[in-house]
Protein backbone atom coordinates (compact mmCIF):
# COMPACT_ATOMS: atom_id res chain seq x y z
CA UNK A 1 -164.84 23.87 215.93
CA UNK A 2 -161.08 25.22 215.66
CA UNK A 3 -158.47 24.67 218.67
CA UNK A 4 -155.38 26.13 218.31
CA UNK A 5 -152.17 26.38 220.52
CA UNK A 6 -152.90 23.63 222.64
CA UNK A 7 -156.05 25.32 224.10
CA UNK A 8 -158.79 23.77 225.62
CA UNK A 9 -161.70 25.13 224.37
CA UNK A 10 -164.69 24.65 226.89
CA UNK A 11 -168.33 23.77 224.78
CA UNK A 12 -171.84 22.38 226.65
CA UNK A 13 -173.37 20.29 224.75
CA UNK A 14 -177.05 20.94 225.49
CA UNK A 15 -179.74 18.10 224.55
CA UNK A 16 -182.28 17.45 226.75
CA UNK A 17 -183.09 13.83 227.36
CA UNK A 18 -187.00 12.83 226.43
CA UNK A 19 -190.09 10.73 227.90
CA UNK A 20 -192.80 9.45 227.55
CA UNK A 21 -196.17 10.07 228.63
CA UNK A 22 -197.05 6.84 230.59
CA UNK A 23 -199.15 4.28 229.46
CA UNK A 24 -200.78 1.28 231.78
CA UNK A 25 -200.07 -2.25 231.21
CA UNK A 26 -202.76 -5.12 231.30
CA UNK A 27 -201.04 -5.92 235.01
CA UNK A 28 -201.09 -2.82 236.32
CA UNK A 29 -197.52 -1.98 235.88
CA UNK A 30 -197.17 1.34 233.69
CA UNK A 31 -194.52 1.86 230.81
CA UNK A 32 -192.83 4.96 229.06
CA UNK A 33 -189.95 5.61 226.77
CA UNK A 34 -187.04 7.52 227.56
CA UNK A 35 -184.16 9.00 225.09
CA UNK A 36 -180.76 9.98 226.66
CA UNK A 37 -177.96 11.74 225.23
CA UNK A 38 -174.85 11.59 225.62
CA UNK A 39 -171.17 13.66 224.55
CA UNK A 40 -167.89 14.68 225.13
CA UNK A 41 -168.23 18.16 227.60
CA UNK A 42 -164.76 19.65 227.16
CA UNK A 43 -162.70 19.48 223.74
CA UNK A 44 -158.81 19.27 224.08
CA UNK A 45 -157.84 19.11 220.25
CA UNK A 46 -160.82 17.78 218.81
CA UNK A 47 -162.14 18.30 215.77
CA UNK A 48 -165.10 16.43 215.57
CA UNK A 49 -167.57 14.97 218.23
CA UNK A 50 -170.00 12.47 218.16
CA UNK A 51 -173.36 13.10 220.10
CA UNK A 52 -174.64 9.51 221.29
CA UNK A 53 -178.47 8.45 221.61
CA UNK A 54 -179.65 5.70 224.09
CA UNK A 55 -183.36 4.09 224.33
CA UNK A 56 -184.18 2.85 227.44
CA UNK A 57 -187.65 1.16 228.57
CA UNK A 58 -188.99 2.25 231.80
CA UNK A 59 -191.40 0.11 233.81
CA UNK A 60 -193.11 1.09 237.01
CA UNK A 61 -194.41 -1.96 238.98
CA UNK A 62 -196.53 -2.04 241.42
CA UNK A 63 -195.90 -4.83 243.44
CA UNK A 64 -192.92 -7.01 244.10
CA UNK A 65 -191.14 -8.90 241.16
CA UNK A 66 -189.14 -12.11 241.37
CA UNK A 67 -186.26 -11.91 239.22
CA UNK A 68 -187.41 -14.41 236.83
CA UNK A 69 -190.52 -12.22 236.22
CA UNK A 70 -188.27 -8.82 235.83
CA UNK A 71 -186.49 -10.71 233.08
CA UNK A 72 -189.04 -11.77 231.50
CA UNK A 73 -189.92 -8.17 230.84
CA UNK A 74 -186.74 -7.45 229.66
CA UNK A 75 -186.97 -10.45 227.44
CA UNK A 76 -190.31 -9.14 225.87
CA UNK A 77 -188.33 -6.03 225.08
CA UNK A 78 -185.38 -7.49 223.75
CA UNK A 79 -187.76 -9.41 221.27
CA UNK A 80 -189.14 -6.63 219.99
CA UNK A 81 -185.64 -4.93 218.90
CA UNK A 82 -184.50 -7.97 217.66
CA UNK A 83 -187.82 -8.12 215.35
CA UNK A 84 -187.71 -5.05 213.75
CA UNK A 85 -184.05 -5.29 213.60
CA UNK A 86 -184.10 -8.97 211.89
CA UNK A 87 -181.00 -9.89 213.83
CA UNK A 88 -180.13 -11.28 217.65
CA UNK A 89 -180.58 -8.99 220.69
CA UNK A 90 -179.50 -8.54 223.76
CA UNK A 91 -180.22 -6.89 227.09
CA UNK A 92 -177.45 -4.40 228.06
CA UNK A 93 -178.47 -3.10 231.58
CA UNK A 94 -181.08 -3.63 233.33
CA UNK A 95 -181.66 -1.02 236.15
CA UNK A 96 -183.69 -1.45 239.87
CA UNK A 97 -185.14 1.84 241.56
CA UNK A 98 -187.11 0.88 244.77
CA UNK A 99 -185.88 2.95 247.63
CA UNK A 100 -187.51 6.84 247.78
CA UNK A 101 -190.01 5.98 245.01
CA UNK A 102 -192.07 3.54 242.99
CA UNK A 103 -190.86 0.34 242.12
CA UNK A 104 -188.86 0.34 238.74
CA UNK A 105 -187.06 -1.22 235.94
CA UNK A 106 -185.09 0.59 232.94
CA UNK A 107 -184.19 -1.66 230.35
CA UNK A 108 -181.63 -0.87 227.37
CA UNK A 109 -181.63 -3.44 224.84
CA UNK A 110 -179.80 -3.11 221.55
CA UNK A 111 -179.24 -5.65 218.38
CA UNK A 112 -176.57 -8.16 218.99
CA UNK A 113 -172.58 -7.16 217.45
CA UNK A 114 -172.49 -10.59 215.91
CA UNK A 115 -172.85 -11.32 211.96
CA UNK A 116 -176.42 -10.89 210.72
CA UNK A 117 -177.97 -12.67 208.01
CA UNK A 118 -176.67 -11.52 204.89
CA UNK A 119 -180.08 -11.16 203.53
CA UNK A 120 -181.87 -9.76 205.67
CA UNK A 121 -182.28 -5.72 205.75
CA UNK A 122 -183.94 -4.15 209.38
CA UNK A 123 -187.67 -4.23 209.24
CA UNK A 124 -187.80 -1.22 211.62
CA UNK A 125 -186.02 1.36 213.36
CA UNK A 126 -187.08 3.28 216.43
CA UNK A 127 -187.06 6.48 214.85
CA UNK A 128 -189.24 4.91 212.41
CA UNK A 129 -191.77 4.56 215.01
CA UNK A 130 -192.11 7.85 215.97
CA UNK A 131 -193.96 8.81 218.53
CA UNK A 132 -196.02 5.50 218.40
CA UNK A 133 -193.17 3.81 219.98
CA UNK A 134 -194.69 3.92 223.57
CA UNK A 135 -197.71 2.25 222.01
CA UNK A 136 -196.33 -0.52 219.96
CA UNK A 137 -194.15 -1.43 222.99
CA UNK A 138 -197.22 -1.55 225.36
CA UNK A 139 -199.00 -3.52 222.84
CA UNK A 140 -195.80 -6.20 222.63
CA UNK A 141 -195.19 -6.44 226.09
CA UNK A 142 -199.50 -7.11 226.51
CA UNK A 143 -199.67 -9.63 223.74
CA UNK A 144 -195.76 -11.05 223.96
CA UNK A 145 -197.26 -14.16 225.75
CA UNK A 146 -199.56 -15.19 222.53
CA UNK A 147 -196.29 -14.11 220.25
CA UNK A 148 -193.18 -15.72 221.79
CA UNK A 149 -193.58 -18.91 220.24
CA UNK A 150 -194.24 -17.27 216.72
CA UNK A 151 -191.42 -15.38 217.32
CA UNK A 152 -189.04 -18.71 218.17
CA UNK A 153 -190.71 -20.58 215.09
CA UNK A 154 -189.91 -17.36 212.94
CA UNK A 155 -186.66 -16.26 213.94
CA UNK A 156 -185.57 -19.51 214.38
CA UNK A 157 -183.30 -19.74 210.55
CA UNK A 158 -182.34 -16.49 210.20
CA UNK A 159 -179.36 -15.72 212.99
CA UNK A 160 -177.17 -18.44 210.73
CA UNK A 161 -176.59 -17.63 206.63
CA UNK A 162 -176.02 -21.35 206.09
CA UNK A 163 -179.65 -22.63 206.70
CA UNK A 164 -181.37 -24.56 204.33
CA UNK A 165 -184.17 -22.51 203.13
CA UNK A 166 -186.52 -25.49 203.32
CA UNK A 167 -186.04 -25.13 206.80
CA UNK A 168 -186.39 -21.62 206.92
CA UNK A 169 -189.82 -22.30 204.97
CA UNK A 170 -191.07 -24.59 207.41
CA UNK A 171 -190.15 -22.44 210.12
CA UNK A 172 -192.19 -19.65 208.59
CA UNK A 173 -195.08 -21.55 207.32
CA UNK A 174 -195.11 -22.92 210.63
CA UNK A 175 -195.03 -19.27 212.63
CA UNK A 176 -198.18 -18.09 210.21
CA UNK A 177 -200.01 -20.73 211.61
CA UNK A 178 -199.10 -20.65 215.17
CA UNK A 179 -200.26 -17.05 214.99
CA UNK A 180 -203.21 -17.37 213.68
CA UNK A 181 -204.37 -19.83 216.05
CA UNK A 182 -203.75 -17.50 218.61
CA UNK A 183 -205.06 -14.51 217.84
CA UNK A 184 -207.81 -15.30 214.97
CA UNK A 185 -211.20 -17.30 215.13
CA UNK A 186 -210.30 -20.79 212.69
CA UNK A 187 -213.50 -22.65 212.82
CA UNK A 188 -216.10 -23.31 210.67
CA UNK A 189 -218.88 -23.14 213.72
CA UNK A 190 -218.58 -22.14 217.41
CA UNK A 191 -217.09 -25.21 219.44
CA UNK A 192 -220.73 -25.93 221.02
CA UNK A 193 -222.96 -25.52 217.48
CA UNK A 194 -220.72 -28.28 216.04
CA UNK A 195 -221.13 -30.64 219.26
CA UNK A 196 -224.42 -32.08 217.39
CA UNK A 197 -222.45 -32.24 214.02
CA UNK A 198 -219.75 -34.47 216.23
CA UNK A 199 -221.87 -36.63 217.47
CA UNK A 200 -223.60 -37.67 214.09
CA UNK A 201 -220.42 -38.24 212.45
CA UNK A 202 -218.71 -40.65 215.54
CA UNK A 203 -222.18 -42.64 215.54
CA UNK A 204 -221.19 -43.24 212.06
CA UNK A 205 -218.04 -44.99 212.50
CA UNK A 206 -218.46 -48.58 211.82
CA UNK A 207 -218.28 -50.35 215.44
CA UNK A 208 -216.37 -53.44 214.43
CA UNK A 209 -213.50 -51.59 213.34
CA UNK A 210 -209.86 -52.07 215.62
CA UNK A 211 -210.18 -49.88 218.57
CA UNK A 212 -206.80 -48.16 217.80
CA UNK A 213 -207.94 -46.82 214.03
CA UNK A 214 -211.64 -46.08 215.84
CA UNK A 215 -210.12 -44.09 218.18
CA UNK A 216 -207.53 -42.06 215.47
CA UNK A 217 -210.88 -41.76 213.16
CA UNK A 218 -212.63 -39.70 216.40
CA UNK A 219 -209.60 -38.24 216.67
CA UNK A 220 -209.18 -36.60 213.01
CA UNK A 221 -213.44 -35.71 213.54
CA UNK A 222 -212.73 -33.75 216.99
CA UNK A 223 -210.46 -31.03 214.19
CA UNK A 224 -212.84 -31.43 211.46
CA UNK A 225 -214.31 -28.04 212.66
CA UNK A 226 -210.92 -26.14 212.54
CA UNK A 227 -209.67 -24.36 209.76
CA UNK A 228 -206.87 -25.80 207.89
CA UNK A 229 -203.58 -24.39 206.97
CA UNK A 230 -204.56 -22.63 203.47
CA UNK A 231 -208.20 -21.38 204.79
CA UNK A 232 -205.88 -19.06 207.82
CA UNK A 233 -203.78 -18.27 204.87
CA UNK A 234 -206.86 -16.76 202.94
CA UNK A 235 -207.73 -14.56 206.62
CA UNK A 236 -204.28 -13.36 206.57
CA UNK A 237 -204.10 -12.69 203.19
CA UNK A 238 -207.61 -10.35 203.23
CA UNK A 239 -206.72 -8.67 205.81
CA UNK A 240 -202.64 -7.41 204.66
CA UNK A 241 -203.89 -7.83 200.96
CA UNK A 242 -202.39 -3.63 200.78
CA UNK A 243 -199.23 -4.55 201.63
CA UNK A 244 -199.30 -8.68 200.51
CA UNK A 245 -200.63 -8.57 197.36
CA UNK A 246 -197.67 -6.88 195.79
CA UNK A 247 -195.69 -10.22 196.82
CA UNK A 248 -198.18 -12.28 196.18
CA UNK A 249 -200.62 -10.61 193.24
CA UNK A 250 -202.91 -14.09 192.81
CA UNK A 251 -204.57 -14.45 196.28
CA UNK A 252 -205.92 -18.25 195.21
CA UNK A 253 -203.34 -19.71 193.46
CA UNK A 254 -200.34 -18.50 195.50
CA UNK A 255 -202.12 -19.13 198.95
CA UNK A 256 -202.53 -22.78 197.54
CA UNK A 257 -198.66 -22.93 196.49
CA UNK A 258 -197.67 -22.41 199.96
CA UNK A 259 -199.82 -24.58 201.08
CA UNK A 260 -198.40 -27.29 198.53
CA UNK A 261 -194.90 -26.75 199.31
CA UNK A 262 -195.67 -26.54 203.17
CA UNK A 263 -197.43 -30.22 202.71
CA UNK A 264 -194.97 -31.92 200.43
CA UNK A 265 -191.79 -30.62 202.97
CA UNK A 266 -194.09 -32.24 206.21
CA UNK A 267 -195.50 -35.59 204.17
CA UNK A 268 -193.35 -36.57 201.47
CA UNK A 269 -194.79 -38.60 198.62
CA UNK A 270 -193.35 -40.23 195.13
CA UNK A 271 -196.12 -38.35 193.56
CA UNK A 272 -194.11 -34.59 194.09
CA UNK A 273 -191.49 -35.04 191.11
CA UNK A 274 -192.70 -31.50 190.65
CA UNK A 275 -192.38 -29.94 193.55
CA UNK A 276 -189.02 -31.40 194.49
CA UNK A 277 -187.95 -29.84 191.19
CA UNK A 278 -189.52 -26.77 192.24
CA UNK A 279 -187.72 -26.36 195.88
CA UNK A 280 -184.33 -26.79 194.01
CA UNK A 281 -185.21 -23.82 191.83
CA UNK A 282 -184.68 -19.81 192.37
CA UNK A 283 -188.26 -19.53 192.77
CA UNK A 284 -188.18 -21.68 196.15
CA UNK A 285 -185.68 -18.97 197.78
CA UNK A 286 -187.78 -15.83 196.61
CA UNK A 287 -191.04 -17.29 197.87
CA UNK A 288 -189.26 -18.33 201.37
CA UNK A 289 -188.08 -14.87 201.44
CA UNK A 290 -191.80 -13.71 200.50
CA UNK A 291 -193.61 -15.97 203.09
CA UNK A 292 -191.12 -13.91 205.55
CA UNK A 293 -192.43 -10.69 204.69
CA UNK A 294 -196.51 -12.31 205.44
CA UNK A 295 -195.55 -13.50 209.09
CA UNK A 296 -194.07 -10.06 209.56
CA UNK A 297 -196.81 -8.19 207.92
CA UNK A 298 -199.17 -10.52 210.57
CA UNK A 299 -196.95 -9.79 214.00
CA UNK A 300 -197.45 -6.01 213.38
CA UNK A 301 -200.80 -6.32 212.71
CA UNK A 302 -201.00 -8.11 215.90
CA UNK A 303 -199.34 -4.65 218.17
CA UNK A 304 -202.35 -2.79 216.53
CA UNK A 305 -200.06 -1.09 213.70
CA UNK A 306 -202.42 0.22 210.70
CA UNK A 307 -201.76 -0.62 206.88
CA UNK A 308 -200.82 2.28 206.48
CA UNK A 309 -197.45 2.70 208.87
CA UNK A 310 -196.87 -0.45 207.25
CA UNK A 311 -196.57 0.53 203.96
CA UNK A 312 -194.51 3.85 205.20
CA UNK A 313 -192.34 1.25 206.44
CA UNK A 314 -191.89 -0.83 203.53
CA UNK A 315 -191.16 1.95 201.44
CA UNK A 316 -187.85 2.39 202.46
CA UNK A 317 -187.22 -1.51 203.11
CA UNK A 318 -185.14 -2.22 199.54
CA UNK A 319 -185.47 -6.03 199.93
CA UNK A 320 -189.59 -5.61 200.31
CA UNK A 321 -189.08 -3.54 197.17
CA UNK A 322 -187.18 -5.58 195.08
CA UNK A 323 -188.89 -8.94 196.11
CA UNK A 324 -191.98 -7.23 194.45
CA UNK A 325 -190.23 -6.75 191.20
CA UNK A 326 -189.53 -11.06 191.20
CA UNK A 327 -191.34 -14.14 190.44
CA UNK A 328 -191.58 -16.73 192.78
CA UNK A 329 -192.87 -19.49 189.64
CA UNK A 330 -190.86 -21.96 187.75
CA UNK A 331 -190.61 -19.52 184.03
């Protein structure tokens, strides 16, 4: 556009704003996706304009919220830009309609200013999403009660560059768990089929033992049933092999290096010259990095997002792509 003479030159700037169909929530509250635009109207010599783009999350309750309850909502949302985003969020506005119409709440969240990690490239975008977005965020906000504390565990080394990636590790080893504990089976038999099982194995236990290692021996027999920390690796693992296995390419032995490092971080022993080598070699930080990419591969899964919008995804993430290309063994 061309102003000359000091003329003001009068342009509209015609974009319609968007939304989404609604979709119900498990509580009865219903949730759509809006997209507003926004620009300059009138053009007093300006060459150039930018047209602006805002998300906002619309939530139609049906009954009255506290405001502890109304942020939590907003907090579920904030947690999900911050995930695909790999960086801090924040909530920017959060807006009440209640008179003339149903109770609602638009919330605008947006990735924080502050310094990212320096390694870490977005998972996801919105536009990524498409027009799946009103799904994956009804699935999040539905679910966000089993994932918050996967999300804390996971996200909990990557706002600051200077962690130690043993503690970044941990964090993650510790998420992959968590998650699967919520949201998979983990035992070898049904809690009542391995009552009988129980009860066999505690008559065993010596009686003249001290009460205080009798009762830490029923103890350790009550979780004899559960899975342990490499067999929910192996469930993960077969079910995001697609996508894992370019990581990870030996299902058995690298599930079982995870699980090595993971135990000789928690209970140190003389015994790990070897590993303590290891974790002060290159190959530590590209497996931590790896064992990222599993817990994220596992949250999506969790939303109901198919293999196959998660490989679209990965395509175009360059760290996925050149974390394939490296080894995370000792040469």
């Amino acid at each position: 556009m061309l102003v000359r003479m000091g003329r003001t030159v009068r342009r509209a700037i015609k974009q319609k704003n968007q939304r989404s169909r609604s979709v119900a929530l498990n509580d009865g509250s219903k949730l759509s996706f809006l997209t507003a635009y926004h620009g300059l109207l009138v053009f007093n010599r300006v060459k150039a304009v930018t047209l602006s783009e805002t998300d906002y999350v619309r939530i139609e309750c049906p009954n009255r919220e506290s405001i502890d309850q109304i942020w939590q909502r907003a907090h579920a949302i904030r947690s999900l830009v911050g995930f695909g985003m790999r960086r801090a969020a924040c909530v920017d506005d959060i807006v009440l309609f209640i008179p003339g119409g149903p109770r609602a709440i638009l919330i605008f969240a947006r990735s924080d200013s502050g310094d990212a990690h320096p390694t870490m490239t977005p998972l996801f975008t919105r536009p990524a999403l498409s027009n799946k977005m009103t799904h994956y965020l009804r699935a999040w906000h539905d679910n966000f009660p089993k994932l918050e504390a996967v999300l804390a565990l996971a996200s909990a080394a990557d706002y600051q560059s200077g962690t130690y990636y043993s503690l970044q590790f941990l964090s993650y080893a510790q998420a992959i768990e968590t998650l699967h504990r919520r949201t998979r089976k983990g035992r070898f038999e049904d809690h009542d089929a391995y009552k009988p099982t129980l009860a066999v194995l505690k008559r065993a236990i010596p009686e003249d033992l001290q009460e205080d290692y009798r009762k830490r021996i029923e103890s350790g027999l009550n979780h004899l049933n559960e899975w342990s920390l490499l067999q929910r690796l192996y469930d993960f693992y077969d079910l995001e092999a697609r996508n894992i296995r370019r990581l990870f390419p030996e299902r058995d032995r690298d599930m079982r290096l995870i699980r090595d490092v993971r135990n000789y971080l928690t209970h140190f022993e003389d015994r790990g010259r070897r590993m303590e080598k290891y974790i002060q070699d290159r190959s530590f930080v590209i497996l931590t990095r790896k064992l990222r990419f599993f817990v994220e591969m596992c949250l999506l899964r969790s939303i109901g997002m198919s293999e196959a919008t998660k490989s679209k995804l990965l395509a175009v993430v360059r760290e996925y792509q050149w974390l394939a290309t490296q080894s995370h063994r000792v040469a």
